[in-house]
PDB file of N, CA and C in Angstrom:
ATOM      1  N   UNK A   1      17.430 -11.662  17.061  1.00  0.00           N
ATOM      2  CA  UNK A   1      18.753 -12.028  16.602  1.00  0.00           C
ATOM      3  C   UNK A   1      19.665 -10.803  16.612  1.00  0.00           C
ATOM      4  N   UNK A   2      19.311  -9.784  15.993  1.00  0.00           N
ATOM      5  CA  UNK A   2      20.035  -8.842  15.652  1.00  0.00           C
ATOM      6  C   UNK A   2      19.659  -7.723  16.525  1.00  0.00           C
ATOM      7  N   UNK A   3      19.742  -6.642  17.498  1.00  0.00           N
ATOM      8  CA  UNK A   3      19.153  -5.887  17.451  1.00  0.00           C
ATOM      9  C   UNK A   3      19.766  -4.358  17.315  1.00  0.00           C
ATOM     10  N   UNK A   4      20.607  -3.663  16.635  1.00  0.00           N
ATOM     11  CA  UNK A   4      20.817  -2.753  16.501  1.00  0.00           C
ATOM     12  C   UNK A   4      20.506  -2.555  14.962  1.00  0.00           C
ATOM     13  N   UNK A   5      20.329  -1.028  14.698  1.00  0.00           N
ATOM     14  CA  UNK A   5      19.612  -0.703  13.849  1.00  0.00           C
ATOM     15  C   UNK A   5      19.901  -1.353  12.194  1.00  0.00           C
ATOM     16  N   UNK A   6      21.606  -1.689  12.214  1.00  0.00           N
ATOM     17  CA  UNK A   6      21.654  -2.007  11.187  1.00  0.00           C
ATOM     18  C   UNK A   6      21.770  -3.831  11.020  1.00  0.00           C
ATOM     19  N   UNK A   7      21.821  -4.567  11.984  1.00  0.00           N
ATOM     20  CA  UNK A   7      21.112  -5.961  12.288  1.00  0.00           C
ATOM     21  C   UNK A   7      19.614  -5.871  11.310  1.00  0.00           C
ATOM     22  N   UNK A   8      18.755  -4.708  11.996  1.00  0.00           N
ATOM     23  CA  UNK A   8      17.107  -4.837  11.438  1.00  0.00           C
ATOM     24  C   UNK A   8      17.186  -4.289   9.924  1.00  0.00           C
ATOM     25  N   UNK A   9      18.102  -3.516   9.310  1.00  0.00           N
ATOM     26  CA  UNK A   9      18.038  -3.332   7.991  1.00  0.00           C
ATOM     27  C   UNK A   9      18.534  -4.878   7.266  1.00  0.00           C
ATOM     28  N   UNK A  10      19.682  -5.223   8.013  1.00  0.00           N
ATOM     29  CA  UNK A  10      19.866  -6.908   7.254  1.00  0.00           C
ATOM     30  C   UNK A  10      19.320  -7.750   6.902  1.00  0.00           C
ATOM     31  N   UNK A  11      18.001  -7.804   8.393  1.00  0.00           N
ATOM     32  CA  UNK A  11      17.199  -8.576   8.305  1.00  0.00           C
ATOM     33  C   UNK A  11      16.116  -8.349   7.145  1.00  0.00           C
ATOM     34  N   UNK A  12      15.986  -7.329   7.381  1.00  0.00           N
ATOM     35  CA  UNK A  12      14.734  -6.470   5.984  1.00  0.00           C
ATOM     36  C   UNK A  12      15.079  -6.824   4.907  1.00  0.00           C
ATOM     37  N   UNK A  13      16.657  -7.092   4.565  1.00  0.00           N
ATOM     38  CA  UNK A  13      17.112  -7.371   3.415  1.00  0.00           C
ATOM     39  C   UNK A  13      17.113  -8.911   2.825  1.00  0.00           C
ATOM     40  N   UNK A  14      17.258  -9.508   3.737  1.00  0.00           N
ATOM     41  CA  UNK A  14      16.963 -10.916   3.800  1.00  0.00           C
ATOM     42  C   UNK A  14      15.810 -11.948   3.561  1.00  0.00           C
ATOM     43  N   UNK A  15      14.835 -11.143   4.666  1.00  0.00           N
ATOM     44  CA  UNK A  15      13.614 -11.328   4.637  1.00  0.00           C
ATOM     45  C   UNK A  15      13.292 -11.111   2.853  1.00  0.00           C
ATOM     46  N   UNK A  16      13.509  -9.665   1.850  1.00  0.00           N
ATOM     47  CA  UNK A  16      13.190  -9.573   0.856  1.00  0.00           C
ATOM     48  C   UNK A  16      13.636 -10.774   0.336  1.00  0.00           C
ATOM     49  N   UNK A  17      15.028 -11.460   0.300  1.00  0.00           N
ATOM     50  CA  UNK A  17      15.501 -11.957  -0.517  1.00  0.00           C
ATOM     51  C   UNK A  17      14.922 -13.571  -0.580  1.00  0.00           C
ATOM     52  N   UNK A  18      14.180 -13.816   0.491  1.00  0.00           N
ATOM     53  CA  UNK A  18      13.596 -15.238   1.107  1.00  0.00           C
ATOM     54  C   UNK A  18      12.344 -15.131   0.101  1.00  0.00           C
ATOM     55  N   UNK A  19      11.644 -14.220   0.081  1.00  0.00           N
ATOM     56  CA  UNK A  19      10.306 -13.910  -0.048  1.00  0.00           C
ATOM     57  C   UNK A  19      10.328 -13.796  -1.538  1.00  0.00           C
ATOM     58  N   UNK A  20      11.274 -13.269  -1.882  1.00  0.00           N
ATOM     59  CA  UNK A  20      11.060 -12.833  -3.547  1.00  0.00           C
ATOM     60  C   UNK A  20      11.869 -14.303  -4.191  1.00  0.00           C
ATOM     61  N   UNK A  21      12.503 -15.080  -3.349  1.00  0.00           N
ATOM     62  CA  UNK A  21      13.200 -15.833  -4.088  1.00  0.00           C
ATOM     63  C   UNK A  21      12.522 -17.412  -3.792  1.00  0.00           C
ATOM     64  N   UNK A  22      12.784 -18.150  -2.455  1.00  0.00           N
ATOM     65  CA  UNK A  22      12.540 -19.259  -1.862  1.00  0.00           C
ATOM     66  C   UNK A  22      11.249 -19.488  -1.934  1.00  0.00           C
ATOM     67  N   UNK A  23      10.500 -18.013  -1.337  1.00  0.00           N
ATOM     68  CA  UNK A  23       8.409 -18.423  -1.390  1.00  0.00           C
ATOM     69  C   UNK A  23       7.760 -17.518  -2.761  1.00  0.00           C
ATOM     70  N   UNK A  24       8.663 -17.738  -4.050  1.00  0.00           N
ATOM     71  CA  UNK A  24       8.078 -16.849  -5.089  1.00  0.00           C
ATOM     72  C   UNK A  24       8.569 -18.025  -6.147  1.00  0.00           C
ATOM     73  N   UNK A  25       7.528 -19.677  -5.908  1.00  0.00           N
ATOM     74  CA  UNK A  25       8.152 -20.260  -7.166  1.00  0.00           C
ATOM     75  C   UNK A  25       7.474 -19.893  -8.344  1.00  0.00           C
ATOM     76  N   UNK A  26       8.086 -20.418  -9.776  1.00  0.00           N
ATOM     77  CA  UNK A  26       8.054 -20.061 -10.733  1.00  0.00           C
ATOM     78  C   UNK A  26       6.008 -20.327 -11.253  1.00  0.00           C
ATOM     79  N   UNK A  27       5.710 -20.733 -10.709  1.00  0.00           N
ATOM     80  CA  UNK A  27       4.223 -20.692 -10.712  1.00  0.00           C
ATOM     81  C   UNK A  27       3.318 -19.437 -10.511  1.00  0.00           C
ATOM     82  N   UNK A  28       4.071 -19.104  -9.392  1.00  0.00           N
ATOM     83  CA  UNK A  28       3.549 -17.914  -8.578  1.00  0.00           C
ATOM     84  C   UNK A  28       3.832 -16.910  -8.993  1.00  0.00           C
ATOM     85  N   UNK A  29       5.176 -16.750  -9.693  1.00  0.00           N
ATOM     86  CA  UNK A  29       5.818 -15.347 -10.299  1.00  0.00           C
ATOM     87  C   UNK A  29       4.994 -15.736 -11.892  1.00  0.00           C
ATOM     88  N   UNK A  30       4.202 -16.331 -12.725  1.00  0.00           N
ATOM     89  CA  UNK A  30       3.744 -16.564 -13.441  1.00  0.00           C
ATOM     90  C   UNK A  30       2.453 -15.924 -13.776  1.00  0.00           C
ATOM     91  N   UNK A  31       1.749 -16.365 -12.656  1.00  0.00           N
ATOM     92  CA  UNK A  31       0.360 -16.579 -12.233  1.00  0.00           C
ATOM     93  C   UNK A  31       0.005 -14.784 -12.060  1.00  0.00           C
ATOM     94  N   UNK A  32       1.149 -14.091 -11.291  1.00  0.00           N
ATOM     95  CA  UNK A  32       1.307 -12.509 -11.189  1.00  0.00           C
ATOM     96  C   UNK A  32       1.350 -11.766 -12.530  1.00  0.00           C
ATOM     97  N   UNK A  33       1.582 -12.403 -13.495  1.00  0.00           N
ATOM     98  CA  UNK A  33       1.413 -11.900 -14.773  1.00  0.00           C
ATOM     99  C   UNK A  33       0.062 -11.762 -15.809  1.00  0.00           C
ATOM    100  N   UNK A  34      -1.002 -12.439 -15.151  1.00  0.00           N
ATOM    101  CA  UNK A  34      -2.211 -12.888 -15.152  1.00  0.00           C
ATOM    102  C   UNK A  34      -2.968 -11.666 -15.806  1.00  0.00           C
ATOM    103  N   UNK A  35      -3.382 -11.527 -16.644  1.00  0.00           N
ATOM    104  CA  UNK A  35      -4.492 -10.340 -16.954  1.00  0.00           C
ATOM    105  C   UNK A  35      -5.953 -10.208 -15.929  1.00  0.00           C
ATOM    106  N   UNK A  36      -6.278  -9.612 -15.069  1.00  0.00           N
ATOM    107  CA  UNK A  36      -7.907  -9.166 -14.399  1.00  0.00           C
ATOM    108  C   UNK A  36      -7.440  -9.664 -12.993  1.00  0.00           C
ATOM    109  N   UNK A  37      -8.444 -10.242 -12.361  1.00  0.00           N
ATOM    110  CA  UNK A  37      -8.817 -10.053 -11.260  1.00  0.00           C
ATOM    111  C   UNK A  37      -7.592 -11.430 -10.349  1.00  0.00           C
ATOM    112  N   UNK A  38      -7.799 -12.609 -11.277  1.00  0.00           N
ATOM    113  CA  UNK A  38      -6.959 -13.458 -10.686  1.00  0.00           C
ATOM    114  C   UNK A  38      -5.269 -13.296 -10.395  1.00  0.00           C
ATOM    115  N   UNK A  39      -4.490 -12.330 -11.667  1.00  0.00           N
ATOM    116  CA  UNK A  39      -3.379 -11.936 -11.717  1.00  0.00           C
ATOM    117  C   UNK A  39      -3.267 -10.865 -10.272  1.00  0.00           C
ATOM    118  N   UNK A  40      -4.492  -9.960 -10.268  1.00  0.00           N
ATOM    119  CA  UNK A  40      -4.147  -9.007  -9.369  1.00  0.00           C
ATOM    120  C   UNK A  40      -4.155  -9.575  -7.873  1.00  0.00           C
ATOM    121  N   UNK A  41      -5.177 -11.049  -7.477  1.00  0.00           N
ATOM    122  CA  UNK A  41      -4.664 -10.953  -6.058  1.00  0.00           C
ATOM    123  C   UNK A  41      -4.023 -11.568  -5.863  1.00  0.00           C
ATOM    124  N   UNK A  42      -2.930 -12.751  -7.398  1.00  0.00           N
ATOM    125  CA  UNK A  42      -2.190 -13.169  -6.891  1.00  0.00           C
ATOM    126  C   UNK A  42      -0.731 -12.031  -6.186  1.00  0.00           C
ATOM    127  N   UNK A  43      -0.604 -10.710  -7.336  1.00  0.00           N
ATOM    128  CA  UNK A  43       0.033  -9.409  -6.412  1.00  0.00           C
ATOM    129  C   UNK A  43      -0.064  -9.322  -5.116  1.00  0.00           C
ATOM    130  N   UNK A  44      -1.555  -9.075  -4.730  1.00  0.00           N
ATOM    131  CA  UNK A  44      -1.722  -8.686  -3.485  1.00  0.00           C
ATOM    132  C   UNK A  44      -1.417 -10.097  -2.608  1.00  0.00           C
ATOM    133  N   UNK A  45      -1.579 -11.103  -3.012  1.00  0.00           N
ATOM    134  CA  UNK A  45      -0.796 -12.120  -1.799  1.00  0.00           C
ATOM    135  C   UNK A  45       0.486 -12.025  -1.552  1.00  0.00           C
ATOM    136  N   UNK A  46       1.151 -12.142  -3.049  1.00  0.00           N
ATOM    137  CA  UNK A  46       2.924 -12.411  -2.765  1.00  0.00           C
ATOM    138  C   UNK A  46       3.560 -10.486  -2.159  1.00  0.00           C
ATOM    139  N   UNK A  47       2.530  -9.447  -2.096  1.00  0.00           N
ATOM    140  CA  UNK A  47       2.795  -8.574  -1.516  1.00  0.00           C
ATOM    141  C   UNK A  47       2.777  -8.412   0.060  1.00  0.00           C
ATOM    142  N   UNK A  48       1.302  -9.639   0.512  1.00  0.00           N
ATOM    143  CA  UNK A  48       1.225  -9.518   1.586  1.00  0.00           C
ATOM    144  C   UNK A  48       2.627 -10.480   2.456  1.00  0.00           C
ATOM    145  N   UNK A  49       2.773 -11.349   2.177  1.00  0.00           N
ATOM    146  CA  UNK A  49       3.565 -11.980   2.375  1.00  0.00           C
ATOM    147  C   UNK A  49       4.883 -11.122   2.494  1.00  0.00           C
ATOM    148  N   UNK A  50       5.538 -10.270   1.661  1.00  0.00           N
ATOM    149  CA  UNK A  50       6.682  -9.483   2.208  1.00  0.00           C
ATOM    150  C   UNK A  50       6.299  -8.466   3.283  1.00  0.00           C
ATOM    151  N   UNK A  51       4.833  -7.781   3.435  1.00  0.00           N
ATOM    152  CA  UNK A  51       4.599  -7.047   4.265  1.00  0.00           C
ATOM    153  C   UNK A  51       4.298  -7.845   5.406  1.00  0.00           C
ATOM    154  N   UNK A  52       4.367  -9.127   5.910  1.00  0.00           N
ATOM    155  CA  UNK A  52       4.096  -9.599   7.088  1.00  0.00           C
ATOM    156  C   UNK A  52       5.583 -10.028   7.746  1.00  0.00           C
ATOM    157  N   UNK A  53       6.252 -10.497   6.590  1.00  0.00           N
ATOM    158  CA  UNK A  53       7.718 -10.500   7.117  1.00  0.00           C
ATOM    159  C   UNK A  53       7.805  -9.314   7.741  1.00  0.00           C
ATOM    160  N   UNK A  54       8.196  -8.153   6.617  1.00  0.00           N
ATOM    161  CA  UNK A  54       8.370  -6.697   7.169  1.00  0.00           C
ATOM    162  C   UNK A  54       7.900  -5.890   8.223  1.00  0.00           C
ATOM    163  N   UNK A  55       6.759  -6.512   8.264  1.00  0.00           N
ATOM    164  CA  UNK A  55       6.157  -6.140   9.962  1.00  0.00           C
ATOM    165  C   UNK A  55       6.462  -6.680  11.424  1.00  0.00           C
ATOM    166  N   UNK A  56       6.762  -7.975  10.711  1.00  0.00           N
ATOM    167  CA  UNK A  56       7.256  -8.726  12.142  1.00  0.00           C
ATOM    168  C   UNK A  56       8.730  -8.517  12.124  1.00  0.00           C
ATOM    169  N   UNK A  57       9.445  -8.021  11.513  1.00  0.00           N
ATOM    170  CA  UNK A  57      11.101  -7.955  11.602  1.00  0.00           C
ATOM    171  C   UNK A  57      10.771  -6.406  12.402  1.00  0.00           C
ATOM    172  N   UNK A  58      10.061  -5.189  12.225  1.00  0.00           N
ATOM    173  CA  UNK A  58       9.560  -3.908  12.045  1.00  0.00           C
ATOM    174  C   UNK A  58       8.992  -3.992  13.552  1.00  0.00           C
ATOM    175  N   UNK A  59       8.401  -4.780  14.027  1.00  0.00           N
ATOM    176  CA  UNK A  59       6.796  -4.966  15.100  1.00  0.00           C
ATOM    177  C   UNK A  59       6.132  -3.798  15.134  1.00  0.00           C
ATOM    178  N   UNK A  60       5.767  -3.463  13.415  1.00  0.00           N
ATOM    179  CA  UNK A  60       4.723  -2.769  13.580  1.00  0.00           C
ATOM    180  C   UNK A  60       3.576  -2.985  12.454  1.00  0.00           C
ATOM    181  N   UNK A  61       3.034  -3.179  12.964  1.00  0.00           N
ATOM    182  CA  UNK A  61       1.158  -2.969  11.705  1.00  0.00           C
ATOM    183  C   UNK A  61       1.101  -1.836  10.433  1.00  0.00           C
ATOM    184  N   UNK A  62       1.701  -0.824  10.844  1.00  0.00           N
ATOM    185  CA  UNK A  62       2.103  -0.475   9.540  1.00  0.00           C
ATOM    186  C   UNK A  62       3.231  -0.650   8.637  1.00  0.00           C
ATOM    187  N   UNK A  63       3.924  -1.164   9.331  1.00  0.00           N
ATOM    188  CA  UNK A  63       4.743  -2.066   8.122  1.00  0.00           C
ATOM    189  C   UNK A  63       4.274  -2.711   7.481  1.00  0.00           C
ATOM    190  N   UNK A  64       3.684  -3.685   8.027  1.00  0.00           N
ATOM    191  CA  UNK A  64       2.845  -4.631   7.017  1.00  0.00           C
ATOM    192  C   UNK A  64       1.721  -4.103   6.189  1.00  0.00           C
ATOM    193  N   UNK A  65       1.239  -3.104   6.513  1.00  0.00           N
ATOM    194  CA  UNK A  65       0.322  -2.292   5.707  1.00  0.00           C
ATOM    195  C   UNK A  65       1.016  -1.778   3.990  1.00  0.00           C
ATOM    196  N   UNK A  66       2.290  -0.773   5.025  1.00  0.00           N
ATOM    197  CA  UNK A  66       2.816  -0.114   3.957  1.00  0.00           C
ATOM    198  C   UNK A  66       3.526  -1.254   2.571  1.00  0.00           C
ATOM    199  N   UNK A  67       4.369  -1.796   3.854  1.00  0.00           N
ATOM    200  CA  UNK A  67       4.745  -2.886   2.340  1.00  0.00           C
ATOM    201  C   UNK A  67       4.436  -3.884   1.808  1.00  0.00           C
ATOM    202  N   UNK A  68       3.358  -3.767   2.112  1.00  0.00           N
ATOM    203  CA  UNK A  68       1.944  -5.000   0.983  1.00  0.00           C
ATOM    204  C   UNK A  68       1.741  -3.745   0.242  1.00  0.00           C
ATOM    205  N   UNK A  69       1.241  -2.892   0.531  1.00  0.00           N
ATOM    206  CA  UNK A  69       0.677  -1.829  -0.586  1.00  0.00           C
ATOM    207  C   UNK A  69       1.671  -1.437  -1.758  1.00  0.00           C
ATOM    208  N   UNK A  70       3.349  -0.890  -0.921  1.00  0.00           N
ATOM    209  CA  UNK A  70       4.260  -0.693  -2.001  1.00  0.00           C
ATOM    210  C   UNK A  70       4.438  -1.509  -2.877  1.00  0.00           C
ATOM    211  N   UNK A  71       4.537  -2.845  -1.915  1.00  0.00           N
ATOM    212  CA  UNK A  71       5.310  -4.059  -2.674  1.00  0.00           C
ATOM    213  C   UNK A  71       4.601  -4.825  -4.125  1.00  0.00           C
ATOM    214  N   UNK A  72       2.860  -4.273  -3.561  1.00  0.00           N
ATOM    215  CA  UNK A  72       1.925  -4.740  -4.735  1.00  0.00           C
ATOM    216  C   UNK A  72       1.791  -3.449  -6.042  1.00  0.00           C
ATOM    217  N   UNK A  73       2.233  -2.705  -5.643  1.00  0.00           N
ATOM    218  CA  UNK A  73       1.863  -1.338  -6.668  1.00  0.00           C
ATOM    219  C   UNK A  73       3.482  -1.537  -7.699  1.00  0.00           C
ATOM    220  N   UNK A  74       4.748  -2.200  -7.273  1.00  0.00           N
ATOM    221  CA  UNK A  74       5.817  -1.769  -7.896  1.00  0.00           C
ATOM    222  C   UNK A  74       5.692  -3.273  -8.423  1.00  0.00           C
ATOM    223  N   UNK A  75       5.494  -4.064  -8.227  1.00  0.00           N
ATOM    224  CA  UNK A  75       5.382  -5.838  -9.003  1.00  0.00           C
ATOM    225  C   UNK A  75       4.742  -5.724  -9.948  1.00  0.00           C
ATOM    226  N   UNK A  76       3.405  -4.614  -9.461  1.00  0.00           N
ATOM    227  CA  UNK A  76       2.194  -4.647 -10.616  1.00  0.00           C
ATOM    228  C   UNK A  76       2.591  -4.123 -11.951  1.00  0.00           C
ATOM    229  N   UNK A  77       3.582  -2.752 -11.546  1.00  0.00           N
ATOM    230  CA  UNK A  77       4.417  -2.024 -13.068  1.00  0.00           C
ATOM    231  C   UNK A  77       5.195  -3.061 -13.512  1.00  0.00           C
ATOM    232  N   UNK A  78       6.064  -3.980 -13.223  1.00  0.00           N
ATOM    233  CA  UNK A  78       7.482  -5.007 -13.621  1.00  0.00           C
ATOM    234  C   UNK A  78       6.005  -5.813 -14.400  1.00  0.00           C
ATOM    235  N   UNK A  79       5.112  -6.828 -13.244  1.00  0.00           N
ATOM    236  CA  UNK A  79       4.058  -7.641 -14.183  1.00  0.00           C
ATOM    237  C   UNK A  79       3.609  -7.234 -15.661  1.00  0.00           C
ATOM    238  N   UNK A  80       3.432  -5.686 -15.434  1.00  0.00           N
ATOM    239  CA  UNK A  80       2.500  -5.055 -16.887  1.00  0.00           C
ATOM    240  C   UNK A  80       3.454  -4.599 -17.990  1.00  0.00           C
ATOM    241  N   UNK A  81       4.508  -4.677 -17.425  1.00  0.00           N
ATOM    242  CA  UNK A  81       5.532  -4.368 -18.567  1.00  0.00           C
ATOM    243  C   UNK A  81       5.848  -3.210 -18.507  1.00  0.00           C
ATOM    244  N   UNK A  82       5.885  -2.304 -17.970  1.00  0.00           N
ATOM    245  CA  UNK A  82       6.328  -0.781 -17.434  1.00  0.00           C
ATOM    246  C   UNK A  82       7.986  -1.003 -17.041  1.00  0.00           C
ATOM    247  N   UNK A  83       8.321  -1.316 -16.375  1.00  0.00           N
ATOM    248  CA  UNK A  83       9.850  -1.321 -16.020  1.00  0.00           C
ATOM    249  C   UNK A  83      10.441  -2.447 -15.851  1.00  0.00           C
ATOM    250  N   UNK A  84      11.739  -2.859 -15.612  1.00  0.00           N
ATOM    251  CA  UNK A  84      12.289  -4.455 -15.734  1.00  0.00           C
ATOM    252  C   UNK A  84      12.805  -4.541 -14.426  1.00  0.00           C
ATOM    253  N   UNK A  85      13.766  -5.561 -14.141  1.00  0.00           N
ATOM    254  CA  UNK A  85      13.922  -5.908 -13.024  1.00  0.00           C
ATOM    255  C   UNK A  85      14.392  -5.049 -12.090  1.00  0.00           C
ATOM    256  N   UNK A  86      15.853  -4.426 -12.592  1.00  0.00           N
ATOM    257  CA  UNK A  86      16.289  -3.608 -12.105  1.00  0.00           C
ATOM    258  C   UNK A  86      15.676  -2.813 -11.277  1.00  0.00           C
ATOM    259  N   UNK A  87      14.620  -1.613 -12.177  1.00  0.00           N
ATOM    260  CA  UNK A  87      14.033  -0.752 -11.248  1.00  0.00           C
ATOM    261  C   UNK A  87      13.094  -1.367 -10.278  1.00  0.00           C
ATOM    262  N   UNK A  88      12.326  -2.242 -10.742  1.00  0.00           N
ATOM    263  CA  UNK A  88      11.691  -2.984  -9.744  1.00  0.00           C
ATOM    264  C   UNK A  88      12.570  -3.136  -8.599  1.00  0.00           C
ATOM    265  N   UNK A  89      13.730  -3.776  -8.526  1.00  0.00           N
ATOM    266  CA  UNK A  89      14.296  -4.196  -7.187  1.00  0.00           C
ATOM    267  C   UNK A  89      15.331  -2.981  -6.567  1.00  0.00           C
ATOM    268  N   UNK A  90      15.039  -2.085  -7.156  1.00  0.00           N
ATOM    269  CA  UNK A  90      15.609  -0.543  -6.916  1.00  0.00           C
ATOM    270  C   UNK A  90      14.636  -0.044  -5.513  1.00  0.00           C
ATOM    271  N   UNK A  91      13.076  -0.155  -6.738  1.00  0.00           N
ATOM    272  CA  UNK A  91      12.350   0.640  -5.592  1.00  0.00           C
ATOM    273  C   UNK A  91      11.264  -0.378  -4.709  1.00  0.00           C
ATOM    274  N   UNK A  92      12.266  -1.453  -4.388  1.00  0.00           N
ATOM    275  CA  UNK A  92      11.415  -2.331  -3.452  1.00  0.00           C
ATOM    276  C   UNK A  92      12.905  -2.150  -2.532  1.00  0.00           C
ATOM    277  N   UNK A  93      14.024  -2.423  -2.594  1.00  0.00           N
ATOM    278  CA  UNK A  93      14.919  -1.850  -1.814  1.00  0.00           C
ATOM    279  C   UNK A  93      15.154  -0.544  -1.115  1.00  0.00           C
ATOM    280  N   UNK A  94      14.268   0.810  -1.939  1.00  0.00           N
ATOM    281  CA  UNK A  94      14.241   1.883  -1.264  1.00  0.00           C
ATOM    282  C   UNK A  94      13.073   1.740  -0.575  1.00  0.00           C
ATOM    283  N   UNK A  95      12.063   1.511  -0.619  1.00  0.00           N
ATOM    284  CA  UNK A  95      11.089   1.006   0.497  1.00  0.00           C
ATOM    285  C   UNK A  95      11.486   0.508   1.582  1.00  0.00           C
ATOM    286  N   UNK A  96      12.101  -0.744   1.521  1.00  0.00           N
ATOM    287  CA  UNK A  96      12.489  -1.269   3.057  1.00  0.00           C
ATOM    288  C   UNK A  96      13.427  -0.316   3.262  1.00  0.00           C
ATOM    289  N   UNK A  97      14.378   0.542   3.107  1.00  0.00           N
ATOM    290  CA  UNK A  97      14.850   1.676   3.217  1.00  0.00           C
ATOM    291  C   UNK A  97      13.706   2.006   3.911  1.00  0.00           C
ATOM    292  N   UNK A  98      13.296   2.628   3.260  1.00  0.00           N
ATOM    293  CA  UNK A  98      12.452   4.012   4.431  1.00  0.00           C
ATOM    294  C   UNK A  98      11.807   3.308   5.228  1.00  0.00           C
ATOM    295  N   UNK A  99      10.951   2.379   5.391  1.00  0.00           N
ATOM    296  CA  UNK A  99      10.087   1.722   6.668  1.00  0.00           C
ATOM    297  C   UNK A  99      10.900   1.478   7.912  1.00  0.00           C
ATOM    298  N   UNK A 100      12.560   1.106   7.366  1.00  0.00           N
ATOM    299  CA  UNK A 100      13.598   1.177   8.651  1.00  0.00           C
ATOM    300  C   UNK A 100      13.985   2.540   9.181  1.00  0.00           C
ATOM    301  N   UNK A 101      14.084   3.631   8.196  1.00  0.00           N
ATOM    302  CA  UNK A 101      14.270   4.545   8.154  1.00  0.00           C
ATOM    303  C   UNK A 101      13.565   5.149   9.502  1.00  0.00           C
ATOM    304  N   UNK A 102      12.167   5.161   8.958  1.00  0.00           N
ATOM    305  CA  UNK A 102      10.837   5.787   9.495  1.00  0.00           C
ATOM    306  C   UNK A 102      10.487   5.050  10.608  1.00  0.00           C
ATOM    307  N   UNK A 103      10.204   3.844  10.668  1.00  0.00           N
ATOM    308  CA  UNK A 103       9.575   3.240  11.690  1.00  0.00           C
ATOM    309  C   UNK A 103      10.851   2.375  12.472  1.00  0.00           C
TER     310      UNK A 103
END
């Protein structure tokens, strides 16, 4: 659709906003709040899920690497009660930042 550099940051931005909003129903953003093992892979799914967008907007494998990993490590602080939304969507926005940045 887009292809100059700042087309693929739009898209990055979009993609977040699909992912955290449209495929994150209120079940799922719930279920991430979970104490042990079940809370944590519901993280690591709704992480993988932005890192597969992000890779295929990216076409690269470490995109999807990197931002499943970021995306699950900064949900996991907002889930546990460490920081609120804000910073959460601070430093999930400077992430897709740098993966456009970088890659």
């Amino acid at each position: 659709m887009f292809s100059s550099s700042v087309g693929i940051l739009f898209q990055l931005l979009v993609w977040h906003l699909i992912a955290d909003v449209l495929l994150q129903p209120q079940a799922l953003a719930n279920a991430k709040r979970k104490p042990g093992v079940a809370g944590v892979a519901v993280l690591v799914l709704h992480g993988f899920i932005h890192g597969l967008g992000t890779g295929l907007i990216l076409e690269s494998l470490w995109a999807v690497l990197l931002e499943t990993f970021a995306h699950t490590l900064v949900d996991f602080g907002k889930c546990r009660g460490y920081y609120g939304l804000a910073p959460d969507q601070c430093a999930h926005l400077t992430c897709l930042g740098c993966w456009w940045f970088v890659i």
